[in-house]
C-alpha atoms as a PDB file:
ATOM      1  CA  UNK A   1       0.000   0.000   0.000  1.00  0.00           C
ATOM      2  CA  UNK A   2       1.400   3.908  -0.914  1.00  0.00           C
ATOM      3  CA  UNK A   3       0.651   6.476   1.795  1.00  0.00           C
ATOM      4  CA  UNK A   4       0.959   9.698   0.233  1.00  0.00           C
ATOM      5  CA  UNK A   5       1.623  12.487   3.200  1.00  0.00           C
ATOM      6  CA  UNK A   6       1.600  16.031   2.425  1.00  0.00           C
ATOM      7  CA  UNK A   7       1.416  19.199   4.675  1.00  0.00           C
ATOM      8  CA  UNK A   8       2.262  22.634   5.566  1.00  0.00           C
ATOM      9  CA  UNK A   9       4.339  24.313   8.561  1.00  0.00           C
ATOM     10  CA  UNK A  10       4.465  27.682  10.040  1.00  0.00           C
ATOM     11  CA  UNK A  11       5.088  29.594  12.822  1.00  0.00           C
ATOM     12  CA  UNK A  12       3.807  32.317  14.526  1.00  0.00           C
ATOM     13  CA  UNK A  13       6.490  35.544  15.116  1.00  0.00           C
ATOM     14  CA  UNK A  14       3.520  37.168  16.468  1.00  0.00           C
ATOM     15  CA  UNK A  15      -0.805  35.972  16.040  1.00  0.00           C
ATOM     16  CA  UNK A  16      -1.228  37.913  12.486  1.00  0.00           C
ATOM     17  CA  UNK A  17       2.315  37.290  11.486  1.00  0.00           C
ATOM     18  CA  UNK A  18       2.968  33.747  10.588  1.00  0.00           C
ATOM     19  CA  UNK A  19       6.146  32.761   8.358  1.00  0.00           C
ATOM     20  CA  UNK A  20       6.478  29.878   6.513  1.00  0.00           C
ATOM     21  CA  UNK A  21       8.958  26.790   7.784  1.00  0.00           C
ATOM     22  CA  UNK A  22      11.101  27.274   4.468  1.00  0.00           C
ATOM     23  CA  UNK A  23      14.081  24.711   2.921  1.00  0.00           C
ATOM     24  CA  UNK A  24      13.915  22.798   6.394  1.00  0.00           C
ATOM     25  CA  UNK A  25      13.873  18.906   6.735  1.00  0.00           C
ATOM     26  CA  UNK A  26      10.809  17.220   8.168  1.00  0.00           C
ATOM     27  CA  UNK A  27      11.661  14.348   9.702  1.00  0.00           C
ATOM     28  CA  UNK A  28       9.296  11.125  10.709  1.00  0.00           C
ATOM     29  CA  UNK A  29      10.308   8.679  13.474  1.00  0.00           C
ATOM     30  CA  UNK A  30       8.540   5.707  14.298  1.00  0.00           C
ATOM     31  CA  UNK A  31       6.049   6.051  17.845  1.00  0.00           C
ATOM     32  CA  UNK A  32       8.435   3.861  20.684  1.00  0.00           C
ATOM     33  CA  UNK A  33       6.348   5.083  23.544  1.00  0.00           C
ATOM     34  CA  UNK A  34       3.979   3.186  24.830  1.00  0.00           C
ATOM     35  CA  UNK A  35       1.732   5.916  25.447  1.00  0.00           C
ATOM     36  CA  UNK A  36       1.364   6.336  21.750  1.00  0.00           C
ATOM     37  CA  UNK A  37      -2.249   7.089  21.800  1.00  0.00           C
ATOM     38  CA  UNK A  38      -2.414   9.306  24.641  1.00  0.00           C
ATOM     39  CA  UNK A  39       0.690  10.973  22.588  1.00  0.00           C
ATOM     40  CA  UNK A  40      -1.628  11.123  19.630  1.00  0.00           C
ATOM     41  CA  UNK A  41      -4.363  12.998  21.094  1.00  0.00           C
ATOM     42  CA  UNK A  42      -2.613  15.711  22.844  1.00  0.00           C
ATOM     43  CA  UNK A  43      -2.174  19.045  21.540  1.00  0.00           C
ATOM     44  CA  UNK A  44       1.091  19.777  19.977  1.00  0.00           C
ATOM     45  CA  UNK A  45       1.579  22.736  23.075  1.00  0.00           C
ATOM     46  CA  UNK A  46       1.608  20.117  24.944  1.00  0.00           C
ATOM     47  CA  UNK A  47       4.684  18.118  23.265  1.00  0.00           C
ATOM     48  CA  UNK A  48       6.327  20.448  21.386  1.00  0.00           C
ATOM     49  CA  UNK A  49      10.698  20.037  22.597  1.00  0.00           C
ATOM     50  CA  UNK A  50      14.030  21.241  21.432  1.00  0.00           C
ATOM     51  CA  UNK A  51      15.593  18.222  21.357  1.00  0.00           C
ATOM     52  CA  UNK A  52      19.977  18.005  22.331  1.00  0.00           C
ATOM     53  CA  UNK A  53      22.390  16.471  20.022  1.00  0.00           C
ATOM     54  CA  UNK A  54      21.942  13.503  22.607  1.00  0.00           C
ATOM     55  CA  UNK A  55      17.952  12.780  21.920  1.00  0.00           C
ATOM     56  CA  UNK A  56      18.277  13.325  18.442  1.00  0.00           C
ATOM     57  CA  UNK A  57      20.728  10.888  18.055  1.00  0.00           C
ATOM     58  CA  UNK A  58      18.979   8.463  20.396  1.00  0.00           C
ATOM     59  CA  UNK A  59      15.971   8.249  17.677  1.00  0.00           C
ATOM     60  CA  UNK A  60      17.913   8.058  14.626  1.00  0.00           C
ATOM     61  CA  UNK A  61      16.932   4.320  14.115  1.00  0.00           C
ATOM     62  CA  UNK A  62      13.710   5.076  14.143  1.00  0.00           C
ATOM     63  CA  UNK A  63      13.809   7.638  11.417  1.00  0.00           C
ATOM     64  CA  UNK A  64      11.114   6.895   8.691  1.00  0.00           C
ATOM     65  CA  UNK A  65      12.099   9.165   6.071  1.00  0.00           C
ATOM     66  CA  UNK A  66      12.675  12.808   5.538  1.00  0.00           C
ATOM     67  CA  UNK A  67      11.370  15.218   3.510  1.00  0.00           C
ATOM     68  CA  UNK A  68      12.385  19.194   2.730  1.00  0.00           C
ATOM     69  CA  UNK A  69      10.155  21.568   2.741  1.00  0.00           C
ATOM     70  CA  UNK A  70       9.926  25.004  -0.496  1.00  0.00           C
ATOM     71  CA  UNK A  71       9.342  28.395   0.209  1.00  0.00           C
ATOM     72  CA  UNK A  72       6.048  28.010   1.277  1.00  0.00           C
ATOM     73  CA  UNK A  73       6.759  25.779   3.669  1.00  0.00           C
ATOM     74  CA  UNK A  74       4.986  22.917   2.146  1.00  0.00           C
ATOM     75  CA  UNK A  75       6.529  18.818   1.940  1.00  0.00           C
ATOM     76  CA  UNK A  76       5.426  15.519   0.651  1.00  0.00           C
ATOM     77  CA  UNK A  77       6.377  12.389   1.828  1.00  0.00           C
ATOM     78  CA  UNK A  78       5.490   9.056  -0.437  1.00  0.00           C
ATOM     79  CA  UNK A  79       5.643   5.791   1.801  1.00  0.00           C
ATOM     80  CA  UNK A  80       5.424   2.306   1.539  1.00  0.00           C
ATOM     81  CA  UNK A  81       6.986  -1.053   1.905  1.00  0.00           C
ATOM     82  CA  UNK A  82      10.626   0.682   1.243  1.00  0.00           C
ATOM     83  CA  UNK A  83      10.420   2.676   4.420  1.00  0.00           C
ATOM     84  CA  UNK A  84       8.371  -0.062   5.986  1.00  0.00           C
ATOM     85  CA  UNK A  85       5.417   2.151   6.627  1.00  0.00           C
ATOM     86  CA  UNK A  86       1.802   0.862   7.308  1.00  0.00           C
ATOM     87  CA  UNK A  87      -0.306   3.807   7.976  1.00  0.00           C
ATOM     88  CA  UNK A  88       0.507   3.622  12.174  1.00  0.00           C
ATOM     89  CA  UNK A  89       1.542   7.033  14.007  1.00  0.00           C
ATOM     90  CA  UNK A  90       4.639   8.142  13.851  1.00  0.00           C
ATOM     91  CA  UNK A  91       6.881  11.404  15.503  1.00  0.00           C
ATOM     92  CA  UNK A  92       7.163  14.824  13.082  1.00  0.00           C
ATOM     93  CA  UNK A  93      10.057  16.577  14.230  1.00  0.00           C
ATOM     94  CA  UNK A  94      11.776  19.189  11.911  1.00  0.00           C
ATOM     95  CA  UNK A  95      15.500  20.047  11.180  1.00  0.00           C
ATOM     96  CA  UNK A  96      16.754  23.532  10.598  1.00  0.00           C
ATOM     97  CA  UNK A  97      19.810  24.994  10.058  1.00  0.00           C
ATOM     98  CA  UNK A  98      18.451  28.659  10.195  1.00  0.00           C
ATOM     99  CA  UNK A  99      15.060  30.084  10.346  1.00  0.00           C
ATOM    100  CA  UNK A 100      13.874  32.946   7.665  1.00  0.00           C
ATOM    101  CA  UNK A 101      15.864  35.846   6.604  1.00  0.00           C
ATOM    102  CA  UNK A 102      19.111  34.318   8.707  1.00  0.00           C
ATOM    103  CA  UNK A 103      22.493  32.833   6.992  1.00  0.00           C
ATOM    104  CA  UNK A 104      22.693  28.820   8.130  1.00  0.00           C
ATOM    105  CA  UNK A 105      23.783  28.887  11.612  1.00  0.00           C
ATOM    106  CA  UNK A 106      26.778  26.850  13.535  1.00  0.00           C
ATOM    107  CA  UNK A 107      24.513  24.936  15.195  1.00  0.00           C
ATOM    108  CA  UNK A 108      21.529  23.600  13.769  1.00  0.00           C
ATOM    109  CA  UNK A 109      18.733  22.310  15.535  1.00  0.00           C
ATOM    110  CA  UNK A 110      15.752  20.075  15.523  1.00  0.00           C
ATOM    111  CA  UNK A 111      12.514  20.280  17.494  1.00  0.00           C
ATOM    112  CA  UNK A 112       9.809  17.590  17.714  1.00  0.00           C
ATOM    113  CA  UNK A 113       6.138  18.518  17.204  1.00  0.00           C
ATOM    114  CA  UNK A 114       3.577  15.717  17.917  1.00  0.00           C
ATOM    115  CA  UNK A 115       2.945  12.141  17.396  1.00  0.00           C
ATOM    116  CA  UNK A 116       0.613  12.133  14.587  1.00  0.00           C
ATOM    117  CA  UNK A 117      -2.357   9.396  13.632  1.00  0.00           C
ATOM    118  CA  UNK A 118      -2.706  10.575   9.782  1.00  0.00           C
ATOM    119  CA  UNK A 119      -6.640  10.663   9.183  1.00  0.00           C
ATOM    120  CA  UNK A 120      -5.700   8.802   6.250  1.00  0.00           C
ATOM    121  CA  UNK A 121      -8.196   8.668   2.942  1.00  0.00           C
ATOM    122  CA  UNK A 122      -8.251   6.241  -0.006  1.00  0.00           C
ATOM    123  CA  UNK A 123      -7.909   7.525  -3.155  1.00  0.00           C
ATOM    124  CA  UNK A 124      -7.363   5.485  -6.712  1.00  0.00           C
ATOM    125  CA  UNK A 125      -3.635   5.762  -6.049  1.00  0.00           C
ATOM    126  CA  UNK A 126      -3.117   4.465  -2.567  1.00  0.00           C
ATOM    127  CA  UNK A 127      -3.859   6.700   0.894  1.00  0.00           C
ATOM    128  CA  UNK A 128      -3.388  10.301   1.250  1.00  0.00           C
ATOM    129  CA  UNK A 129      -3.886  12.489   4.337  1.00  0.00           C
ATOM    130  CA  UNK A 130      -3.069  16.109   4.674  1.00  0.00           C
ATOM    131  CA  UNK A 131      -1.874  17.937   7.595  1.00  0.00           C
ATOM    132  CA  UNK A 132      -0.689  21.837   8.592  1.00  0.00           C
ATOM    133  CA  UNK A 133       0.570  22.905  11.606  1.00  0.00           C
ATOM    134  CA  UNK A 134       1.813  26.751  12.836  1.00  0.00           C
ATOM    135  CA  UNK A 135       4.417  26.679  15.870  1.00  0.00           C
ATOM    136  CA  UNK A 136       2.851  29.006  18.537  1.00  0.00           C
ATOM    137  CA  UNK A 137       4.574  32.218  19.123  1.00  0.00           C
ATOM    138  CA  UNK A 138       6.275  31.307  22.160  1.00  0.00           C
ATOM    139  CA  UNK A 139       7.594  28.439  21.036  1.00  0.00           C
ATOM    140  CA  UNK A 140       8.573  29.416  17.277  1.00  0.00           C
ATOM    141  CA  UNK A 141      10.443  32.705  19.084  1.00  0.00           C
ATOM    142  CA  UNK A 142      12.588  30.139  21.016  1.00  0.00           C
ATOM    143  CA  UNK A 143      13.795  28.613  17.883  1.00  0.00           C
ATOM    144  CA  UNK A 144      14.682  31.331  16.219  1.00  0.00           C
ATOM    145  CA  UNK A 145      16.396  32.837  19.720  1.00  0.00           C
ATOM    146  CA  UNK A 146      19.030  30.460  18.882  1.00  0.00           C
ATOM    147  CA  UNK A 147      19.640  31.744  15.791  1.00  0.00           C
ATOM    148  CA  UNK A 148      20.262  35.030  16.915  1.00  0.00           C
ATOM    149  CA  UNK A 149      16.939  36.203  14.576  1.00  0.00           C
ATOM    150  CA  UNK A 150      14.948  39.190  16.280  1.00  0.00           C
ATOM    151  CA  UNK A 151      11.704  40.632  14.464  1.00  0.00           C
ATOM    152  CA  UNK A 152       9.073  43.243  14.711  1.00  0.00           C
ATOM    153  CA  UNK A 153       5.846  42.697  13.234  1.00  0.00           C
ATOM    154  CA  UNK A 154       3.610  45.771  13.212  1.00  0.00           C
ATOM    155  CA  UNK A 155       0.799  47.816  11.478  1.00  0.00           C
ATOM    156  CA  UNK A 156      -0.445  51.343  11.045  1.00  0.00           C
ATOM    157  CA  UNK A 157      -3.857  52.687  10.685  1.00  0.00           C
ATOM    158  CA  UNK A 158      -5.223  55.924  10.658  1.00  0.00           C
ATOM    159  CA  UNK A 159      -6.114  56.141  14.947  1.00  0.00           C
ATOM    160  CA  UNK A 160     -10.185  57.451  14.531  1.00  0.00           C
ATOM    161  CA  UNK A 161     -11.134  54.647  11.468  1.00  0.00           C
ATOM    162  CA  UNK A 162      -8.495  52.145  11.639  1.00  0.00           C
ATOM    163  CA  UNK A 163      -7.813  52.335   8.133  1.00  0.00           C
ATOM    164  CA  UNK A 164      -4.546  50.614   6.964  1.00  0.00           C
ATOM    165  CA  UNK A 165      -1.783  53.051   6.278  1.00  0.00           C
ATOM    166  CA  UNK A 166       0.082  51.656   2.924  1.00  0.00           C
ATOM    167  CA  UNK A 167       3.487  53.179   1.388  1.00  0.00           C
ATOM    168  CA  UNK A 168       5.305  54.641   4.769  1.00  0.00           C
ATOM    169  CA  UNK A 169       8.489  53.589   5.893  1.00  0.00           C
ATOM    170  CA  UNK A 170       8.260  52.487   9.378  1.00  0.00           C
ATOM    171  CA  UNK A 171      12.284  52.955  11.025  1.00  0.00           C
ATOM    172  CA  UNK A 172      12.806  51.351  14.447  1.00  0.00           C
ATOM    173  CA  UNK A 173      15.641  52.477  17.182  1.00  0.00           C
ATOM    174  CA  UNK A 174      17.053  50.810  19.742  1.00  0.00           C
ATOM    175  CA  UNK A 175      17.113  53.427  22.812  1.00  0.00           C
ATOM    176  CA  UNK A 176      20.772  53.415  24.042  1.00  0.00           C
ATOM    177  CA  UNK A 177      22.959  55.198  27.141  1.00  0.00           C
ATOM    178  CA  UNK A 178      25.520  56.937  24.755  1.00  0.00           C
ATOM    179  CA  UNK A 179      24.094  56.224  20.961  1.00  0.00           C
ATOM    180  CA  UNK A 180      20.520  54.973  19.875  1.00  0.00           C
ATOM    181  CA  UNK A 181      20.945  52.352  17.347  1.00  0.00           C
ATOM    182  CA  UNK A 182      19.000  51.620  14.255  1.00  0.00           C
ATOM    183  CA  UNK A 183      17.496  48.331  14.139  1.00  0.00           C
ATOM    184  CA  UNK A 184      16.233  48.380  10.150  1.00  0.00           C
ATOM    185  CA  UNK A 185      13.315  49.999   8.195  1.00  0.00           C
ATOM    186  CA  UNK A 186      10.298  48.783   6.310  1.00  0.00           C
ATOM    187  CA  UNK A 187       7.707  50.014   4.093  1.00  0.00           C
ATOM    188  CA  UNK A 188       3.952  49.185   4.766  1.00  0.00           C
ATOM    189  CA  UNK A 189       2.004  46.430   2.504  1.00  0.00           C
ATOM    190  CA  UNK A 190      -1.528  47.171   1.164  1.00  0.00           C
ATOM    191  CA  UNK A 191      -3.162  46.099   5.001  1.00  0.00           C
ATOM    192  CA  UNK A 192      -0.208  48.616   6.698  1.00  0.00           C
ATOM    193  CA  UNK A 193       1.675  45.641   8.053  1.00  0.00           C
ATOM    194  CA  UNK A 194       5.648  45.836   7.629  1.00  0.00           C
ATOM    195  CA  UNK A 195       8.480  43.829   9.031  1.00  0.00           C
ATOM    196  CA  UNK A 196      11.894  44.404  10.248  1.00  0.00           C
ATOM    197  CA  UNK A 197      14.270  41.857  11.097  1.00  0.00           C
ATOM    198  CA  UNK A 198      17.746  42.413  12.672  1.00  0.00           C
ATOM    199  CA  UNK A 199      20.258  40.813  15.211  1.00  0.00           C
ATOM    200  CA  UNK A 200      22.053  41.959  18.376  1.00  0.00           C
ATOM    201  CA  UNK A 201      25.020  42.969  16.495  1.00  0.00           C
ATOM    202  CA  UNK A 202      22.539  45.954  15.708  1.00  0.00           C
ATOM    203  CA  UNK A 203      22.196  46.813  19.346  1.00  0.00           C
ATOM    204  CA  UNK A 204      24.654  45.517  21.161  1.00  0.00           C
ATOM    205  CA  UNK A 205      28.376  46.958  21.451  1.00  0.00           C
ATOM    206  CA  UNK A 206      31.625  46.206  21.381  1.00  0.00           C
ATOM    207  CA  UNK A 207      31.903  47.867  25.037  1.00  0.00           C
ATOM    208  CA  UNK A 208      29.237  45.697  26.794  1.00  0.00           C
ATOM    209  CA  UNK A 209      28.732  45.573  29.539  1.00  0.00           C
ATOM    210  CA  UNK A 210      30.463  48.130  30.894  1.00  0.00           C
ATOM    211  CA  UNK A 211      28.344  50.787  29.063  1.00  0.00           C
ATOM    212  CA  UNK A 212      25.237  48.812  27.618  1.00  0.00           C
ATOM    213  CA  UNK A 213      23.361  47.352  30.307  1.00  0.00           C
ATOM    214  CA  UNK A 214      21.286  45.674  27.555  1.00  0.00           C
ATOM    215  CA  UNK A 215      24.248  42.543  27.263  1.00  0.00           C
ATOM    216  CA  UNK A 216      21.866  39.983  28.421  1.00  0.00           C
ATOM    217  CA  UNK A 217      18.407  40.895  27.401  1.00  0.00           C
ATOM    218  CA  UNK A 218      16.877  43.240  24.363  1.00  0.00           C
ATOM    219  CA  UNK A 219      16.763  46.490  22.971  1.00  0.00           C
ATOM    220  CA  UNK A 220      14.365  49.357  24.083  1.00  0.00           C
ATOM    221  CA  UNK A 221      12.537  50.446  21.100  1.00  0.00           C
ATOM    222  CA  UNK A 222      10.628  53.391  19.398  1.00  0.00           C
ATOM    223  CA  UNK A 223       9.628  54.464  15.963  1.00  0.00           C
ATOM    224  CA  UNK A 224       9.458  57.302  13.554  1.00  0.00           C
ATOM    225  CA  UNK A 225       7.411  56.536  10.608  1.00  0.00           C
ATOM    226  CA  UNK A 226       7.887  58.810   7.097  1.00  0.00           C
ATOM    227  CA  UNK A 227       6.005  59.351   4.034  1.00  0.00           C
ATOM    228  CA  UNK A 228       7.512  57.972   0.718  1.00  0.00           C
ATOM    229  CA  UNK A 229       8.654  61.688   0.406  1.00  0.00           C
ATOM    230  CA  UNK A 230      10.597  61.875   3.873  1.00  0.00           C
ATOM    231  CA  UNK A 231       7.858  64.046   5.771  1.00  0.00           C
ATOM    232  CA  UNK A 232       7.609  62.822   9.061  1.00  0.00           C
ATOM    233  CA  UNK A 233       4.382  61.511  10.193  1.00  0.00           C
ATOM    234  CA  UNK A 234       4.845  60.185  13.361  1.00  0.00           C
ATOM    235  CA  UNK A 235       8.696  60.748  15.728  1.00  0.00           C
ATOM    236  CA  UNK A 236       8.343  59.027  18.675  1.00  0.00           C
ATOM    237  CA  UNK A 237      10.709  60.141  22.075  1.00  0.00           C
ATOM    238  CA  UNK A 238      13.525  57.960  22.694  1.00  0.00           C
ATOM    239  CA  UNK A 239      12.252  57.788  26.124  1.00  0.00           C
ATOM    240  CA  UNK A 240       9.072  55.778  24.338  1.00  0.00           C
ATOM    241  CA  UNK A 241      11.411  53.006  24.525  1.00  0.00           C
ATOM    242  CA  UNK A 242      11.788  52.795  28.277  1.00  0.00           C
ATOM    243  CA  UNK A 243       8.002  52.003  28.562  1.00  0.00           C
ATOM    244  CA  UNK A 244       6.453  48.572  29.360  1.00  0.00           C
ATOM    245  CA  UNK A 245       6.308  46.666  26.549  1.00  0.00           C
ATOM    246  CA  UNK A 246       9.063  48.497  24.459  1.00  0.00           C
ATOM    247  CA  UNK A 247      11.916  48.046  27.290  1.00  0.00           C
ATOM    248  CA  UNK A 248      14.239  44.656  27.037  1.00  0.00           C
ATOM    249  CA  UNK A 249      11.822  43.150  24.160  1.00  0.00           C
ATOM    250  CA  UNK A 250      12.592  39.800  23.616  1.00  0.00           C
ATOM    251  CA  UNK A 251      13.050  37.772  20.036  1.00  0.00           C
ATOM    252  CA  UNK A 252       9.630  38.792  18.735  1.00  0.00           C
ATOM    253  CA  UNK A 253       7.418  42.439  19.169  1.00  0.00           C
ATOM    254  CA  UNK A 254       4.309  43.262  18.047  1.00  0.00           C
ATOM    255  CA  UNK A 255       3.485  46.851  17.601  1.00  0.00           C
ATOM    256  CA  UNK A 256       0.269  48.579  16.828  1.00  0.00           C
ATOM    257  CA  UNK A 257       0.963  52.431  15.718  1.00  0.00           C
ATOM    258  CA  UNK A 258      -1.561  54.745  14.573  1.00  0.00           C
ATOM    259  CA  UNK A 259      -1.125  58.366  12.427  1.00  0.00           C
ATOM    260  CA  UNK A 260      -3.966  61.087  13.826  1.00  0.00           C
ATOM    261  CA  UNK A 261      -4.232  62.207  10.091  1.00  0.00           C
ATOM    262  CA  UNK A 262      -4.343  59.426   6.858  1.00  0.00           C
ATOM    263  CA  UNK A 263      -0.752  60.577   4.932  1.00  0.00           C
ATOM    264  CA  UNK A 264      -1.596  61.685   1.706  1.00  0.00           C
ATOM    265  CA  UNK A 265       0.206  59.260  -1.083  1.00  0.00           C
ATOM    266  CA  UNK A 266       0.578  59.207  -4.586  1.00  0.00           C
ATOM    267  CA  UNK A 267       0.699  55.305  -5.630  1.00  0.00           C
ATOM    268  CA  UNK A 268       2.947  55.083  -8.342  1.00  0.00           C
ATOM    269  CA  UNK A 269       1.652  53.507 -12.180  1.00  0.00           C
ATOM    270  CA  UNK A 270       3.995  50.209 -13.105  1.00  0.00           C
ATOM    271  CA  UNK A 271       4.301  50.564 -16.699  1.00  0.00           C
ATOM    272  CA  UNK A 272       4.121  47.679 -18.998  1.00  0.00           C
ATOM    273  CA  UNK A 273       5.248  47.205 -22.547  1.00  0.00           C
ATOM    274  CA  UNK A 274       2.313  45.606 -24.584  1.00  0.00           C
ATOM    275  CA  UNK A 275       4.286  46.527 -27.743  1.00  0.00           C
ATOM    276  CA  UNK A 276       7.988  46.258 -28.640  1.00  0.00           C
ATOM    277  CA  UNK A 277       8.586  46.644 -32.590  1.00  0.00           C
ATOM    278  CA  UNK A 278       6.379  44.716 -34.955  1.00  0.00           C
ATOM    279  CA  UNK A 279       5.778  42.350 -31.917  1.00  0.00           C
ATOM    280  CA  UNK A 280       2.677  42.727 -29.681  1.00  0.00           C
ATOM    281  CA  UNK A 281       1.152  40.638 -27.154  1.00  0.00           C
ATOM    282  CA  UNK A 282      -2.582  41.272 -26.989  1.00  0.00           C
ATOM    283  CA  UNK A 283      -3.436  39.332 -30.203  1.00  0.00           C
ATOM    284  CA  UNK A 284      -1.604  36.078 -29.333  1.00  0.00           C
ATOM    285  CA  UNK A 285      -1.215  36.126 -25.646  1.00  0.00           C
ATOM    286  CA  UNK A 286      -3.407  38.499 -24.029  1.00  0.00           C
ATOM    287  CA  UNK A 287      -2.398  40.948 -21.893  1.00  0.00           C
ATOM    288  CA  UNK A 288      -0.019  41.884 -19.113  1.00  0.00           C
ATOM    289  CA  UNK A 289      -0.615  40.273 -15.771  1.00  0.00           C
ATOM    290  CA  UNK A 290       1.038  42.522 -12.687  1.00  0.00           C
ATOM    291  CA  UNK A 291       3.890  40.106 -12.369  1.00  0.00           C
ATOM    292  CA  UNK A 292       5.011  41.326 -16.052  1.00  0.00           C
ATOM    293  CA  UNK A 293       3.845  38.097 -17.589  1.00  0.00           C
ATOM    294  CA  UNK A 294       1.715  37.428 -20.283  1.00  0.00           C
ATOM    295  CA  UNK A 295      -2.024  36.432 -19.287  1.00  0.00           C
ATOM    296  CA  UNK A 296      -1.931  33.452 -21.982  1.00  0.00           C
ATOM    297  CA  UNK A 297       0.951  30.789 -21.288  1.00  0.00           C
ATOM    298  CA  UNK A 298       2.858  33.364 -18.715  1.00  0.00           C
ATOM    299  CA  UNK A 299       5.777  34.177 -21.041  1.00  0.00           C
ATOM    300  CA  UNK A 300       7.638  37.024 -20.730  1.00  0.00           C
ATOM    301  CA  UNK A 301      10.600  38.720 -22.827  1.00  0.00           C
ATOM    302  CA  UNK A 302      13.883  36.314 -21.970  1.00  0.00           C
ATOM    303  CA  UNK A 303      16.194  37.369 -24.945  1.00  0.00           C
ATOM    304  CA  UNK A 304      17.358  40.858 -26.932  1.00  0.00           C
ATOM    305  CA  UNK A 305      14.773  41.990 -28.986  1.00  0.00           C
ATOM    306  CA  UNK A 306      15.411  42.948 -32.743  1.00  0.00           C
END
């Protein structure tokens, strides 16, 4: 029999920012415990572990198969009678060597998940079941703690209607004893959400910790957010970032800042060639998608035209 198992993994930098496990290994292990059921049932809270070299290597016998996972997170695993697989539970525990927007680290790591009973289906080519799974913030921030990977996650809106805020660049600051340091920019998306990710070599110094009493825990932030133009729109105090919840932030902040006025901005027109010499795309392909691709067959130019 072929058991076809595919999924999707996430995790949660804060609840409405979720990133996508990318170009990790998923790894199955065959259930030794003999608590397999109750293991089965529980929620993945509940079992979730960063596992030492030690425990890894303890369960490598058991390893099923492995699977990596794209951009999107997403993996497929095809098992049978070569990985001696009959449909039973088994262990997902996943392998990374980094998490998003980081270089591979010295030390990877690997966390276990669950033990999962597949609700598998029958289908004309064998069993299939489908599964996703997002690692709660708590325990997704961990992870990427040991990466040295910090993150805010934020959005603007206009303060009386809450309407998104799209093109500003949102800069964050690390309030500091002697210099405040700059911990990255962003610009807002279309729902006013923007990221910035950065590391402690952005707030940390080479003096520490004589003179930076943040050594051991996180930087104090505050924001100044600009139109596309440079006009400021909202310049928060440096002190803002001795306040509870901006003072020693850990791995992952969530920020909700609001203008008093809606910015006015000018969205810019993309222009598209539909037309280059005697060639032109409507006819044959259609039109221009917004990706630059043609609506018919997604081509696009790929070579000097005559």
């Amino acid at each position: 029999m072929n058991y076809t198992f595919k999924g999707r993994l996430c995790g949660y930098i804060c609840p409405e920012c979720p990133e996508p496990l990318s170009d990790v290994l998923v790894r199955l292990y065959r259930a030794m415990q003999p608590n397999v059921t109750a293991l089965a049932v529980a929620n993945p809270k509940e079992t979730f572990a960063i596992l030492s070299d030690e425990a890894v290597a303890a369960k490598a016998e058991n390893l099923i198969a492995e699977a990596k996972t794209d951009a999107q997170g997403r993996f497929v695993f095809e098992l049978g009678e070569a990985q001696r697989y009959g449909g039973e539970a088994f262990e997902v525990d996943v392998y990374c060597g980094t998490v998003p927007h980081r270089p591979p680290g010295p030390r990877p790591l690997q966390f276990s998940i669950t033990t999962l009973q597949p609700q598998w289906r029958q289908t004309d080519k064998g069993m299939i079941a489908a599964w996703e799974y997002c690692v709660p913030q708590r325990y997704w921030c961990a992870v990427r703690a040991r990466f040295d990977a910090w993150a805010i996650c934020g959005k603007i809106t206009v303060c009386d209607t809450k309407q998104a805020v799209m093109g500003v660049r949102v800069f964050a600051y690390d309030t500091d004893w002697i210099q405040d340091d700059p911990l990255g920019s962003a610009v807002t998306d279309a729902s006013g959400r923007f990221r910035i990710d950065y590391t402690s070599a952005d707030f940390r110094t080479p003096f520490s910790p004589w003179i930076n009493l943040e050594w051991t825990g996180g930087p104090d932030v505050y924001f100044r957010i600009e139109a596309p133009d440079g006009t400021p729109l909202l310049i928060e105090p440096a002190s803002q970032g001795r306040t509870p919840g901006r003072e020693n932030v850990g791995h992952c902040l969530c920020v909700d800042l609001c203008l008093k006025e809606p910015p006015s901005i000018d969205v810019p027109t993309i222009p598209l060639f539909t037309n280059v010499g005697q060639y032109h795309v409507d006819p044959v392909y259609g039109d221009f998608t917004g990706a630059g691709l043609t609506t018919t067959g997604n081509y696009a130019f790929t070579d000097t035209s005559r």
